[in-house]
Structure formats: structure tokens, C-alpha cells
C-alpha atoms as a PDB file:
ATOM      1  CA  UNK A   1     191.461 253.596  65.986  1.00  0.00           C
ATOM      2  CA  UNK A   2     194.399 255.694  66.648  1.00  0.00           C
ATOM      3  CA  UNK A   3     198.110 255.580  64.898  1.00  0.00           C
ATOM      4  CA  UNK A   4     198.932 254.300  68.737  1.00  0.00           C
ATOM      5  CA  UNK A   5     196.653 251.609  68.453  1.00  0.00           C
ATOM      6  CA  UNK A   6     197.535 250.554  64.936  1.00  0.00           C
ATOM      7  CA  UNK A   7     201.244 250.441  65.764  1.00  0.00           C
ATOM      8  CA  UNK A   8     200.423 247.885  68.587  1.00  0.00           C
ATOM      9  CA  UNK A   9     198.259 245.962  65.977  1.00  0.00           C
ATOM     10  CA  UNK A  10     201.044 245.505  63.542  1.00  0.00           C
ATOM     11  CA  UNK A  11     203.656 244.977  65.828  1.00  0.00           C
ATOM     12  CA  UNK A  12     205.404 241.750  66.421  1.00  0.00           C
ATOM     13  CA  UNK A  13     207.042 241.989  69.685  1.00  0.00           C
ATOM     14  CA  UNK A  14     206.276 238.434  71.414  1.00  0.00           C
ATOM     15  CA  UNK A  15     205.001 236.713  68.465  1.00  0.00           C
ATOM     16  CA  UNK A  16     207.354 233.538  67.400  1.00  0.00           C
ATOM     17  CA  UNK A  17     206.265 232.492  63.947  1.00  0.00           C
ATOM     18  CA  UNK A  18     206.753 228.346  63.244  1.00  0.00           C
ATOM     19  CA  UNK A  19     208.069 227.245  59.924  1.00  0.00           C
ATOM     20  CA  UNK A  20     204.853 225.222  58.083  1.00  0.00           C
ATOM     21  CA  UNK A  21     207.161 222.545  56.515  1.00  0.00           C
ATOM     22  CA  UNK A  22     208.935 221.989  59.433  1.00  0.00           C
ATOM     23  CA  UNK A  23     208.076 218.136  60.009  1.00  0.00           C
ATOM     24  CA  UNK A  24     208.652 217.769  56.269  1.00  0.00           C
ATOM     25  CA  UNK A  25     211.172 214.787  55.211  1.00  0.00           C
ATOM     26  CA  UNK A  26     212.802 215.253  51.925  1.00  0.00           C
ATOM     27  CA  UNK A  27     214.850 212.378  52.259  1.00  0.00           C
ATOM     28  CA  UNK A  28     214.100 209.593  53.481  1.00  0.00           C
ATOM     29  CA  UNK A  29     215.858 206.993  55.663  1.00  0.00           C
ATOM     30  CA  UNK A  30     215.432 203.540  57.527  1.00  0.00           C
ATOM     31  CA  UNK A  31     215.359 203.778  61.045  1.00  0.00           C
ATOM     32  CA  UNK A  32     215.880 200.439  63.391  1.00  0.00           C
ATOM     33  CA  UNK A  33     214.931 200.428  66.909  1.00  0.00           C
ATOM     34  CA  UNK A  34     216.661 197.786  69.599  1.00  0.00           C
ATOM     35  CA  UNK A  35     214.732 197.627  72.414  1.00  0.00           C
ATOM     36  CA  UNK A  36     216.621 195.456  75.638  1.00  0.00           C
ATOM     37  CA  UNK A  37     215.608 195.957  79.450  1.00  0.00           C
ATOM     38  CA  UNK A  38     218.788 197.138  81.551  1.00  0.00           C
ATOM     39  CA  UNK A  39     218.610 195.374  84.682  1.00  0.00           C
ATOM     40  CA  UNK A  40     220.923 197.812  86.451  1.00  0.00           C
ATOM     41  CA  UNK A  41     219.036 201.081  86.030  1.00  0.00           C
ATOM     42  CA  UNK A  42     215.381 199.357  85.727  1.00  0.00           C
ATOM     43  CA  UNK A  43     214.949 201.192  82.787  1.00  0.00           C
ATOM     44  CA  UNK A  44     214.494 200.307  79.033  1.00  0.00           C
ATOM     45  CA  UNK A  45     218.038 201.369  76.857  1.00  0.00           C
ATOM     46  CA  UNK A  46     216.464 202.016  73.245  1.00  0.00           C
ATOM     47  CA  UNK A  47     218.673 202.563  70.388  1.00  0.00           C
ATOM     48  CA  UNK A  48     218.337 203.926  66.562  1.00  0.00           C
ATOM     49  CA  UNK A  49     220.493 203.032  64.003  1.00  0.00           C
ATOM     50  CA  UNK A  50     220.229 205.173  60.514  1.00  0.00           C
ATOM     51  CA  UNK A  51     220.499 202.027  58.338  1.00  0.00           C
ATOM     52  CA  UNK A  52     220.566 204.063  55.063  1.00  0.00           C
ATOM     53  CA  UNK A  53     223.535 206.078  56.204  1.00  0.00           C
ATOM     54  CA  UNK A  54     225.189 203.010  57.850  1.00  0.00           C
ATOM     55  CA  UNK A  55     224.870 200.836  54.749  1.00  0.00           C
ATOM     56  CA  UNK A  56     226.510 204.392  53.034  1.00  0.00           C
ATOM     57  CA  UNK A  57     228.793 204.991  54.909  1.00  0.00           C
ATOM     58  CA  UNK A  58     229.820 201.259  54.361  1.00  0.00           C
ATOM     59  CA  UNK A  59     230.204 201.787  50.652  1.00  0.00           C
ATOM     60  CA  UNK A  60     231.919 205.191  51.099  1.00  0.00           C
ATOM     61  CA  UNK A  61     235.448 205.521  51.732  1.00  0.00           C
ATOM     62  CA  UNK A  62     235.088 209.045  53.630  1.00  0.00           C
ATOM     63  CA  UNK A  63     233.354 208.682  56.827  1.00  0.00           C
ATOM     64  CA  UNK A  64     232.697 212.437  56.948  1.00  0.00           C
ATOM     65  CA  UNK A  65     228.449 213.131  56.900  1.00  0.00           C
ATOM     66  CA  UNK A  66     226.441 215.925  58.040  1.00  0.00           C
ATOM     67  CA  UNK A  67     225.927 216.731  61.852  1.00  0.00           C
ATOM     68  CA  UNK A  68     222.254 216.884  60.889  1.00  0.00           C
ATOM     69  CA  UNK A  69     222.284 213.240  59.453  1.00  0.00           C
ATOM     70  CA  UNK A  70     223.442 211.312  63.079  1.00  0.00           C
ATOM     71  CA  UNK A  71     223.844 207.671  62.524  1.00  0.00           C
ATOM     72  CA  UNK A  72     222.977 206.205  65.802  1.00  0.00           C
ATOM     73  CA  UNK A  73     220.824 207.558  69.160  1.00  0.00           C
ATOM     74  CA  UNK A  74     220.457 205.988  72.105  1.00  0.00           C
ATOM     75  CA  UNK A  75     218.899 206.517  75.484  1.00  0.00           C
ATOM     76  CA  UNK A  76     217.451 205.254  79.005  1.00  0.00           C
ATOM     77  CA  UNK A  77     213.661 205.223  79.857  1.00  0.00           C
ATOM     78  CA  UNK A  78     211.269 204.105  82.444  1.00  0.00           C
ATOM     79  CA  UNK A  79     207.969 202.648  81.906  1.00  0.00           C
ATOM     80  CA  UNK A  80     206.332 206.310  82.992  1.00  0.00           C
ATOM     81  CA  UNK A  81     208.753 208.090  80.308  1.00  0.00           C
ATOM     82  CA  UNK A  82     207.797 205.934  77.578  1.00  0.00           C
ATOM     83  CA  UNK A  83     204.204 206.531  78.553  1.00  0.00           C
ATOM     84  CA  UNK A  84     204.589 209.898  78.726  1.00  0.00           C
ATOM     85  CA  UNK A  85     206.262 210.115  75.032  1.00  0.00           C
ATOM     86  CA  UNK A  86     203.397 207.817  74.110  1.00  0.00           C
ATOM     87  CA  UNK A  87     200.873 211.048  75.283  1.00  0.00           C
ATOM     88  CA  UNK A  88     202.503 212.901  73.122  1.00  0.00           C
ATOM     89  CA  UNK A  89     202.621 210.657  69.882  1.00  0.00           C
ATOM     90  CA  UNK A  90     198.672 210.550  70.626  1.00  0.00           C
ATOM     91  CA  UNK A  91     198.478 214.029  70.571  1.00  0.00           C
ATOM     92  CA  UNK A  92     199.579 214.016  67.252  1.00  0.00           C
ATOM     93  CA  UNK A  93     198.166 211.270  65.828  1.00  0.00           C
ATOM     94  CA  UNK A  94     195.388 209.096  67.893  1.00  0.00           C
ATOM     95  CA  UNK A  95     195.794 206.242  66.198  1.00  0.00           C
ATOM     96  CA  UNK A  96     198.735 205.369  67.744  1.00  0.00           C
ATOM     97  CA  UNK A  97     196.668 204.941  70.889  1.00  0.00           C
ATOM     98  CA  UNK A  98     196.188 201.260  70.817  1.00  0.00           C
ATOM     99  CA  UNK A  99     199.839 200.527  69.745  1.00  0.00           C
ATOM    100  CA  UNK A 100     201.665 201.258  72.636  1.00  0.00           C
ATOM    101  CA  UNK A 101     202.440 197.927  74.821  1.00  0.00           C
ATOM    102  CA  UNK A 102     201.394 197.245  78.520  1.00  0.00           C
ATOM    103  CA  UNK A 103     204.895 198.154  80.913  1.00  0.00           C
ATOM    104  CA  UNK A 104     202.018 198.067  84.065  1.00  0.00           C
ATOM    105  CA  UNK A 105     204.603 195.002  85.339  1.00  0.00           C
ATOM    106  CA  UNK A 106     207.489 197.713  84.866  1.00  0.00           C
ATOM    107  CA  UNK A 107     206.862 199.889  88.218  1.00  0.00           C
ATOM    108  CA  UNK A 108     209.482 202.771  88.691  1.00  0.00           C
ATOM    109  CA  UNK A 109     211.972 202.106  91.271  1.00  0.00           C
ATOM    110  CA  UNK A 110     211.403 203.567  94.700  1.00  0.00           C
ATOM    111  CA  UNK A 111     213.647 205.113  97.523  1.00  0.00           C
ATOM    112  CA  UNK A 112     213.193 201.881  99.699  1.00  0.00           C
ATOM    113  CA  UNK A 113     215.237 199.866  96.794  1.00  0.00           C
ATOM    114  CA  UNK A 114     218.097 202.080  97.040  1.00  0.00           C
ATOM    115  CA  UNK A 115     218.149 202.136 100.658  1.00  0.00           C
ATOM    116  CA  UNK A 116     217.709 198.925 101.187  1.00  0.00           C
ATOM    117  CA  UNK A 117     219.885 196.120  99.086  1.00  0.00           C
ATOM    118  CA  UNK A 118     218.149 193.133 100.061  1.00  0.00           C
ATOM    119  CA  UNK A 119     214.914 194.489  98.656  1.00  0.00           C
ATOM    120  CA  UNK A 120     216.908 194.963  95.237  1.00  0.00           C
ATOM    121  CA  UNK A 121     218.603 191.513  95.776  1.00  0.00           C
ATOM    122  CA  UNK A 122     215.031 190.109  96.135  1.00  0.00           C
ATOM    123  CA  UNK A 123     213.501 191.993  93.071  1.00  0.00           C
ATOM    124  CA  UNK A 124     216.399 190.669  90.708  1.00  0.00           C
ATOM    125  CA  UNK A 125     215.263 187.080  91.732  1.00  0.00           C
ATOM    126  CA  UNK A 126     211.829 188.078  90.125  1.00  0.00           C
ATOM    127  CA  UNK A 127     213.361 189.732  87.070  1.00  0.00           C
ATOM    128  CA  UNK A 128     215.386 186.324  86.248  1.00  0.00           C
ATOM    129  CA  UNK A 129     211.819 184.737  85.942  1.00  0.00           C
ATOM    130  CA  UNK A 130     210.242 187.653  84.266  1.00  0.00           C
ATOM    131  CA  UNK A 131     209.663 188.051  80.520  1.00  0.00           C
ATOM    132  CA  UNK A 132     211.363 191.313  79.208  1.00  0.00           C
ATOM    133  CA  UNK A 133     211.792 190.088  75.651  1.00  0.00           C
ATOM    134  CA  UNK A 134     208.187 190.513  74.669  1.00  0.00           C
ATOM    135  CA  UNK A 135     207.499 194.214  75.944  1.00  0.00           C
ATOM    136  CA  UNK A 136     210.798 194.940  74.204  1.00  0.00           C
ATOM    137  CA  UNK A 137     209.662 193.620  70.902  1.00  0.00           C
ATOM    138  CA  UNK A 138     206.417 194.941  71.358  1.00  0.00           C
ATOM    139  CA  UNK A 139     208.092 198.538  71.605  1.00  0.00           C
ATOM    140  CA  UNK A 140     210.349 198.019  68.909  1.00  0.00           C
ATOM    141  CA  UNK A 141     207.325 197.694  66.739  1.00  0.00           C
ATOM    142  CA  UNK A 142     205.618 200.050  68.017  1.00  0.00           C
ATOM    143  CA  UNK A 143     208.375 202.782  67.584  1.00  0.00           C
ATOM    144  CA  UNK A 144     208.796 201.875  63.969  1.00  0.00           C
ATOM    145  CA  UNK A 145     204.967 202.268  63.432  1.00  0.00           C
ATOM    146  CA  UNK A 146     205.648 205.821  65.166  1.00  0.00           C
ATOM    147  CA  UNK A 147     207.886 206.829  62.696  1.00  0.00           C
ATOM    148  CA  UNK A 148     205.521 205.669  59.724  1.00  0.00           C
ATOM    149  CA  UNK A 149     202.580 207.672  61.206  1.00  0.00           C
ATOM    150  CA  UNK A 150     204.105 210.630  63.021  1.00  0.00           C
ATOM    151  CA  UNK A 151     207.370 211.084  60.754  1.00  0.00           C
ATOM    152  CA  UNK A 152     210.830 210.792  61.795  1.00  0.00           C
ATOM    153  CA  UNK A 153     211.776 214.142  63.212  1.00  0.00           C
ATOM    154  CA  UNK A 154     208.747 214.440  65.926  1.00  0.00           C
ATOM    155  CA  UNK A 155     209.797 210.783  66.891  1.00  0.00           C
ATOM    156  CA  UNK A 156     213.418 211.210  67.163  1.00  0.00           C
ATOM    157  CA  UNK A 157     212.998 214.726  68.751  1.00  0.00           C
ATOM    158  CA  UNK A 158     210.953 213.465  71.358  1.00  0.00           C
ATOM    159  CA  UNK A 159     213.173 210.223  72.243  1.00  0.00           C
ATOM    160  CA  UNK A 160     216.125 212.313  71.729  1.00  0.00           C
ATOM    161  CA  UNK A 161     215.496 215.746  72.370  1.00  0.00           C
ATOM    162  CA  UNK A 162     218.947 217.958  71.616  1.00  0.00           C
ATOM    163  CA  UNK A 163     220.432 220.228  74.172  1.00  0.00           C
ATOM    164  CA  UNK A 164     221.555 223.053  71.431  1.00  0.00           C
ATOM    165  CA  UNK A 165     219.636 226.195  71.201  1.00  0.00           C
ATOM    166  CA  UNK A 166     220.918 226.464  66.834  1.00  0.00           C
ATOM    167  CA  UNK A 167     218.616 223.387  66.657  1.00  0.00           C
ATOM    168  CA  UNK A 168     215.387 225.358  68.364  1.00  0.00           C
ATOM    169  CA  UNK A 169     216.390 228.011  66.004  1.00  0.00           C
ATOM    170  CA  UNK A 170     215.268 225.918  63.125  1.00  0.00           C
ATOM    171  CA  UNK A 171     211.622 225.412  64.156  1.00  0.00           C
ATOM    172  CA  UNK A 172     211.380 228.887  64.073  1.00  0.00           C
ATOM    173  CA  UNK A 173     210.869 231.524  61.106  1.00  0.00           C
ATOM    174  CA  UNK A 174     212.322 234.922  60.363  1.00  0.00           C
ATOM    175  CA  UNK A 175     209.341 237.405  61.257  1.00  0.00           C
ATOM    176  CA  UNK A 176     210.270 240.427  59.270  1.00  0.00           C
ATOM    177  CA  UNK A 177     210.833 237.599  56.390  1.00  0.00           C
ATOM    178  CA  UNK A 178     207.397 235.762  57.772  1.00  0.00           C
ATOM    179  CA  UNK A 179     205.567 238.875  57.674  1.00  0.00           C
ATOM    180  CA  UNK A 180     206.930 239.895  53.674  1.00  0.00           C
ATOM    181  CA  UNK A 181     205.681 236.654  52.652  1.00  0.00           C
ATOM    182  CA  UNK A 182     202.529 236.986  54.415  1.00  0.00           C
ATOM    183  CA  UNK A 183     202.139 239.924  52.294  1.00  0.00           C
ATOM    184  CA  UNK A 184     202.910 238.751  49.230  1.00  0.00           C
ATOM    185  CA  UNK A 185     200.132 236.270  49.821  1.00  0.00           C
ATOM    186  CA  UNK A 186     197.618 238.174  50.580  1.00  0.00           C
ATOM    187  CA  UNK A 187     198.604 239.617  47.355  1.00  0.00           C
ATOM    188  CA  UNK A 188     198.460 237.285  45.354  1.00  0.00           C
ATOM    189  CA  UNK A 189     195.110 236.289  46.540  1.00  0.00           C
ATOM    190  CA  UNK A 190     193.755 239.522  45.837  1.00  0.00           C
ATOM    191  CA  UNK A 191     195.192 239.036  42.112  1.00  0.00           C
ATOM    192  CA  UNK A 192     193.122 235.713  41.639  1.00  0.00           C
ATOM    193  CA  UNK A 193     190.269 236.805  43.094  1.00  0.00           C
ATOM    194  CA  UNK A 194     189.935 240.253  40.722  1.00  0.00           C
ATOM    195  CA  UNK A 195     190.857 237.835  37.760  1.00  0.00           C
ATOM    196  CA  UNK A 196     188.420 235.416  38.311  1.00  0.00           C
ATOM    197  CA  UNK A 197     186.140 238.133  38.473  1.00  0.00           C
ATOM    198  CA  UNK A 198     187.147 239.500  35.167  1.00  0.00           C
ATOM    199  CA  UNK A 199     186.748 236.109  33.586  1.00  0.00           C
ATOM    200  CA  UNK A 200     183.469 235.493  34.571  1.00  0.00           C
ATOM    201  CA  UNK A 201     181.960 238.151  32.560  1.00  0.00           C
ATOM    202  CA  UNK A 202     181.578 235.725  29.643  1.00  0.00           C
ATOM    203  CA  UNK A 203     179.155 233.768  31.794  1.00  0.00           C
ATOM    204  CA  UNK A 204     177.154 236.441  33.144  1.00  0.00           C
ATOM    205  CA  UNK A 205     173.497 236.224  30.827  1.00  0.00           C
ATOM    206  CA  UNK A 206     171.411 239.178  32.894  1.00  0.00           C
ATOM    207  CA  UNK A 207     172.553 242.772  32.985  1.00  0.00           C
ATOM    208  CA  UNK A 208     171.656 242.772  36.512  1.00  0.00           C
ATOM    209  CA  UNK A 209     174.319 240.208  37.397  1.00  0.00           C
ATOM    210  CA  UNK A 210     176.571 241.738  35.314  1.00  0.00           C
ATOM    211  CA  UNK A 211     175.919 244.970  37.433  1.00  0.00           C
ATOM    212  CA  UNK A 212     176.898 242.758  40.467  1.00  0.00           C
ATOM    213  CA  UNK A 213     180.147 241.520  39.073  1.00  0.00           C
ATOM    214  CA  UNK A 214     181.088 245.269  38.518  1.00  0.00           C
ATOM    215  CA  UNK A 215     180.353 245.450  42.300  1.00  0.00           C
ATOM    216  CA  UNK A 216     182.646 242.925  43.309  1.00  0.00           C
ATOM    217  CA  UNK A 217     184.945 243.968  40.917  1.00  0.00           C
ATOM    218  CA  UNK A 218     185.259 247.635  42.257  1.00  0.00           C
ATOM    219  CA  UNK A 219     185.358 245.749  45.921  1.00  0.00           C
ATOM    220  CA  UNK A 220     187.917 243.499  44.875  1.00  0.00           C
ATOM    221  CA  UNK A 221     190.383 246.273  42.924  1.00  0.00           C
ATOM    222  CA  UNK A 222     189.892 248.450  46.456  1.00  0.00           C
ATOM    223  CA  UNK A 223     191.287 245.250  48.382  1.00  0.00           C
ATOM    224  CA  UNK A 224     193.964 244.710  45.811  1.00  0.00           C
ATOM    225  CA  UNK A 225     195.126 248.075  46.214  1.00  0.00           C
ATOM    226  CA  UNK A 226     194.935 248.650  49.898  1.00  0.00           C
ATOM    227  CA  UNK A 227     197.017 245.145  50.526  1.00  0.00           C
ATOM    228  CA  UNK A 228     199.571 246.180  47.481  1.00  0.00           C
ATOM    229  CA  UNK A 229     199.761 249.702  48.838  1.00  0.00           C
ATOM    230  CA  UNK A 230     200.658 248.581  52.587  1.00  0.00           C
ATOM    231  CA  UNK A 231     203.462 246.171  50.981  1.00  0.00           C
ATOM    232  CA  UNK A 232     205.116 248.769  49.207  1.00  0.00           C
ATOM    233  CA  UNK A 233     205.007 251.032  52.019  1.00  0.00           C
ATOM    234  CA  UNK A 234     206.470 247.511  54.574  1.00  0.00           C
ATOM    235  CA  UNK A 235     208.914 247.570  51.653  1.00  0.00           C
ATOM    236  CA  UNK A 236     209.766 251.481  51.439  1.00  0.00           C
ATOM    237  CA  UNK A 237     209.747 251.581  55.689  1.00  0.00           C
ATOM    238  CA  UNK A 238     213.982 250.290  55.986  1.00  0.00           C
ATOM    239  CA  UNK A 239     214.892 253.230  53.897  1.00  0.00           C
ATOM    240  CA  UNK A 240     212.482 255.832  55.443  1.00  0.00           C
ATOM    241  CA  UNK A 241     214.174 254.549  58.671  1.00  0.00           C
ATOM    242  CA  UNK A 242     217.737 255.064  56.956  1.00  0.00           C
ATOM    243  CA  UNK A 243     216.309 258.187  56.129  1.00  0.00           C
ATOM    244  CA  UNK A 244     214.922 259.179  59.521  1.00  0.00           C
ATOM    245  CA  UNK A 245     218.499 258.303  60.909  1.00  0.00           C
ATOM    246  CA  UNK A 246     220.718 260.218  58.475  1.00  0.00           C
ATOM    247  CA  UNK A 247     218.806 263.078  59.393  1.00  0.00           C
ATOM    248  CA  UNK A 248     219.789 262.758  62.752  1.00  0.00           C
ATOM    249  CA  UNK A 249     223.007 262.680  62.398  1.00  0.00           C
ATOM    250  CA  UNK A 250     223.199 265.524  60.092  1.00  0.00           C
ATOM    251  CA  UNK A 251     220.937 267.943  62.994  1.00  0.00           C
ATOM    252  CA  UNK A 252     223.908 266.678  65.303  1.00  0.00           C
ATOM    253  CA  UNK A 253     226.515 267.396  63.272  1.00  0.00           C
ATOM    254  CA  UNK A 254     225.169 270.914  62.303  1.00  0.00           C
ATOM    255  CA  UNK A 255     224.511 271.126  66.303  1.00  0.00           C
ATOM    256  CA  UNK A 256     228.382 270.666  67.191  1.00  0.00           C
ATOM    257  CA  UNK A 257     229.724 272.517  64.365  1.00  0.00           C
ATOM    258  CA  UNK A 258     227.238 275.773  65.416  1.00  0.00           C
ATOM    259  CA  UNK A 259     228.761 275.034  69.166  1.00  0.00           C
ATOM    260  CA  UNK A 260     232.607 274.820  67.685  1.00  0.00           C
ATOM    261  CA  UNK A 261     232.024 277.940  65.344  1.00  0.00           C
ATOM    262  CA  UNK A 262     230.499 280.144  68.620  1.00  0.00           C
ATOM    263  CA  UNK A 263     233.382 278.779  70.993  1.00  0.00           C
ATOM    264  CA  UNK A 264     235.663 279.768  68.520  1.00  0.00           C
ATOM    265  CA  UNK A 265     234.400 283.403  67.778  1.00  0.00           C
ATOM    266  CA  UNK A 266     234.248 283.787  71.301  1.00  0.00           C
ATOM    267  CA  UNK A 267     237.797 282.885  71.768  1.00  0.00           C
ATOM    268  CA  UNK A 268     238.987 285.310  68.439  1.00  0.00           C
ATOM    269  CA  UNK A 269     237.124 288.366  70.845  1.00  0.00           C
ATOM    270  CA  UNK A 270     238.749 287.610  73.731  1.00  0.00           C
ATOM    271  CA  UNK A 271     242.262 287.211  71.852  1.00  0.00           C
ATOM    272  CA  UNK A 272     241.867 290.364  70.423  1.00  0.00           C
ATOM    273  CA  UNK A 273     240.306 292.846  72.850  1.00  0.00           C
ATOM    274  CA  UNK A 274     242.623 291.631  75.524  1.00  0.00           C
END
């Protein structure tokens, strides 16, 4: 493989690297979901209260808290929202699939409705005798199972997905700092695996596997110093670049001063012979 070829390998141009403990909670707080059918829109409002910050902010005389720890959310959804949002609680955890309600009765609203009034005046006759407490309950629960099995961030991210690119930001991990750790991993791993090696000499009864730990010994001490050797070099590569750069500068600043020291001879000659 050629240096070309390597350089390609190693870079990380495109690549986004995703934080592992993203979806981690270290605190933890009580979410409440209210659930009523808005007869205007045809769509269900849902709201979440924080109760844990509510009841503290209760007891607290400052009402200053976090932007990241919002108090209350709310939002509009039709029946085909809320089963999309339902795909995607499946997809990360399936057994959420027999939780989520039946809204079949909850159609979308067409173009016909809000062309024609009479056909809305006629639905809200049917609405008076229809029962939206129920579904409403029914997704209540089923929300606050959500946030036992998926975890509070997916759910509230999904219901109440925010507009601000800092908050994308945070899924997201430094790569040269991603790729240093990834190092010092690999590292490490090498370390373990050479002293396990090393330790298991007491237990080895037979020359001949004795002979093969020396084997996997001299394998693992290559590995240990090939990944060691290519950190130290990642960690040596800002100030060869530093390097690389001062040089630069110093093979254009010898350039211009050889320029200004010929430009000037030239002019002493033609001061003096003329």
C-alpha cells in the first residue's frame, strides 16, 4: 500500500463520531404527560411537565435553572405523527410495539373539510358523541412507559425535537479527541493482553506450551509496540506541523530579505556610477 493510500486510510474527512454515553441520564427526573384532543386543529396537544424541577423550583426562592433542565414541553400531533414517533420508539426498543393505542377513529383532516364548512360543522356533531378521553389516557400511559424503556432524552427529543444546531453539537464527539482516545485504548488493550501473558507462565506444566506462550508473547510485545509507536508519533504530528510551518516562514523571510538586499545593491550601483 502506498503513503497515498495510507493517508486516505487514516484520514477522517466525512466521518462524524457519536458520543457512546449520549442517552445516558445522570439525574433523574419525573416526567407527567397530559394528553387532551383539540377539537380545533384535530390534533392531540400533549404536554410534559418536569415534576422534580417544578416541585424545586417551588421550594426555591430563585427561579433561575439551567436551559438544559426545561420545565414544561408541549406540542400538536395527528394520529399519523404519533404513529410515526411510535416507529421510531420500536426501532429502539420492540417492546413498545404493543403499547401504543388504536387512533384508527382519528383520520387526518382532508382538503374537502377546509373547503367546505358544513362538512366540518357535520364532523363536530360526531366528535360531541365520540370518546376522546380513553385514547388520551391510553397515550398518557403509554408515553410514560416510553420514557421507562427508551429513556428520557430519545423520548423528549423525538416529541420535541429542538431547532438549535449547539444542541446537535452535543450528540457529536471531537474526532481528533475521538481518535486519541481510540488510541489510548487500543493501548491499553495491548498492555492486558502482554500481562496476562506474562502471568500465565506459572500455569504452563509442558515446555512445549511454554514455548507457545513465548510466541504469543513476542506477537503480543510487536503489537504493543507498533500501536504505542503510532500514538506517540499522532502525539508528536501538531509540533512536526508547527515545525513544518516555521520553516516556511523562515524560507520566506530569507526569500524577501535576499530580494531587499539585491534591490538595494542595485540601487547603491546606480547611485554611484551615475
Amino acid at each position: 500500500m502506498s503513503s497515498l493510500d495510507s493517508d486516505r486510510v487514516d484520514s477522517l474527512d466525512g466521518w462524524v463520531a457519536v458520543k457512546s454515553n449520549i442517552f445516558e441520564e445522570p439525574e433523574t427526573f419525573k416526567l407527567g404527560f397530559i394528553v387532551q384532543w383539540n377539537v380545533i386543529e384535530s390534533k392531540f396537544a400533549v404536554t410534559c411537565h418536569n415534576r422534580t424541577l417544578q416541585r424545586l423550583r417551588r421550594k426555591s426562592e430563585t427561579r433561575e435553572t439551567r436551559a438544559e433542565n426545561q420545565v414544561s414541553w408541549s406540542g400538536l400531533f395527528s394520529a399519523s405523527d404519533l404513529k410515526h414517533i411510535h416507529q421510531q420508539f420500536t426501532c429502539v426498543a420492540d417492546s413498545l410495539g404493543s403499547c401504543f393505542p388504536d387512533l384508527s377513529e382519528f383520520g387526518d383532516g382532508n382538503i374537502w373539510e377546509l373547503l367546505f364548512l358544513t362538512q366540518r360543522w357535520s364532523s363536530s356533531k360526531d366528535d360531541d358523541e365520540r370518546d376522546f378521553d380513553t385514547p388520551c389516557r391510553k397515550l398518557e400511559k403509554y408515553f410514560s412507559t416510553a420514557i421507562d424503556i427508551c429513556g428520557r432524552k430519545i423520548v423528549l427529543d423525538t416529541l420535541f425535537p429542538q431547532q438549535d444546531d449547539r444542541d446537535v453539537e452535543e450528540y457529536f464527539e471531537n474526532l481528533q479527541e475521538f481518535k486519541k482516545k481510540t488510541m489510548q485504548e487500543e493501548m491499553s488493550r495491548a498492555k492486558d493482553h502482554l500481562r496476562q501473558l506474562m502471568q500465565s507462565h506459572s500455569s504452563a506444566d509442558r515446555m512445549m506450551v511454554l514455548l507457545n506462550l513465548y510466541d504469543e508473547e513476542d506477537r503480543a510485545y510487536h503489537d504493543l509496540v507498533t500501536v504505542a509507536t503510532n500514538f506517540f508519533h499522532y502525539l508528536l504530528q501538531p509540533f512536526r506541523d508547527m515545525r513544518e510551518l516555521a520553516c516556511l516562514y523562515k524560507m520566506e523571510i530569507l526569500v524577501g530579505l535576499t530580494v531587499f538586499i539585491n534591490s538595494c545593491k542595485i540601487e547603491w550601483r546606480y547611485t554611484v556610477f551615475s
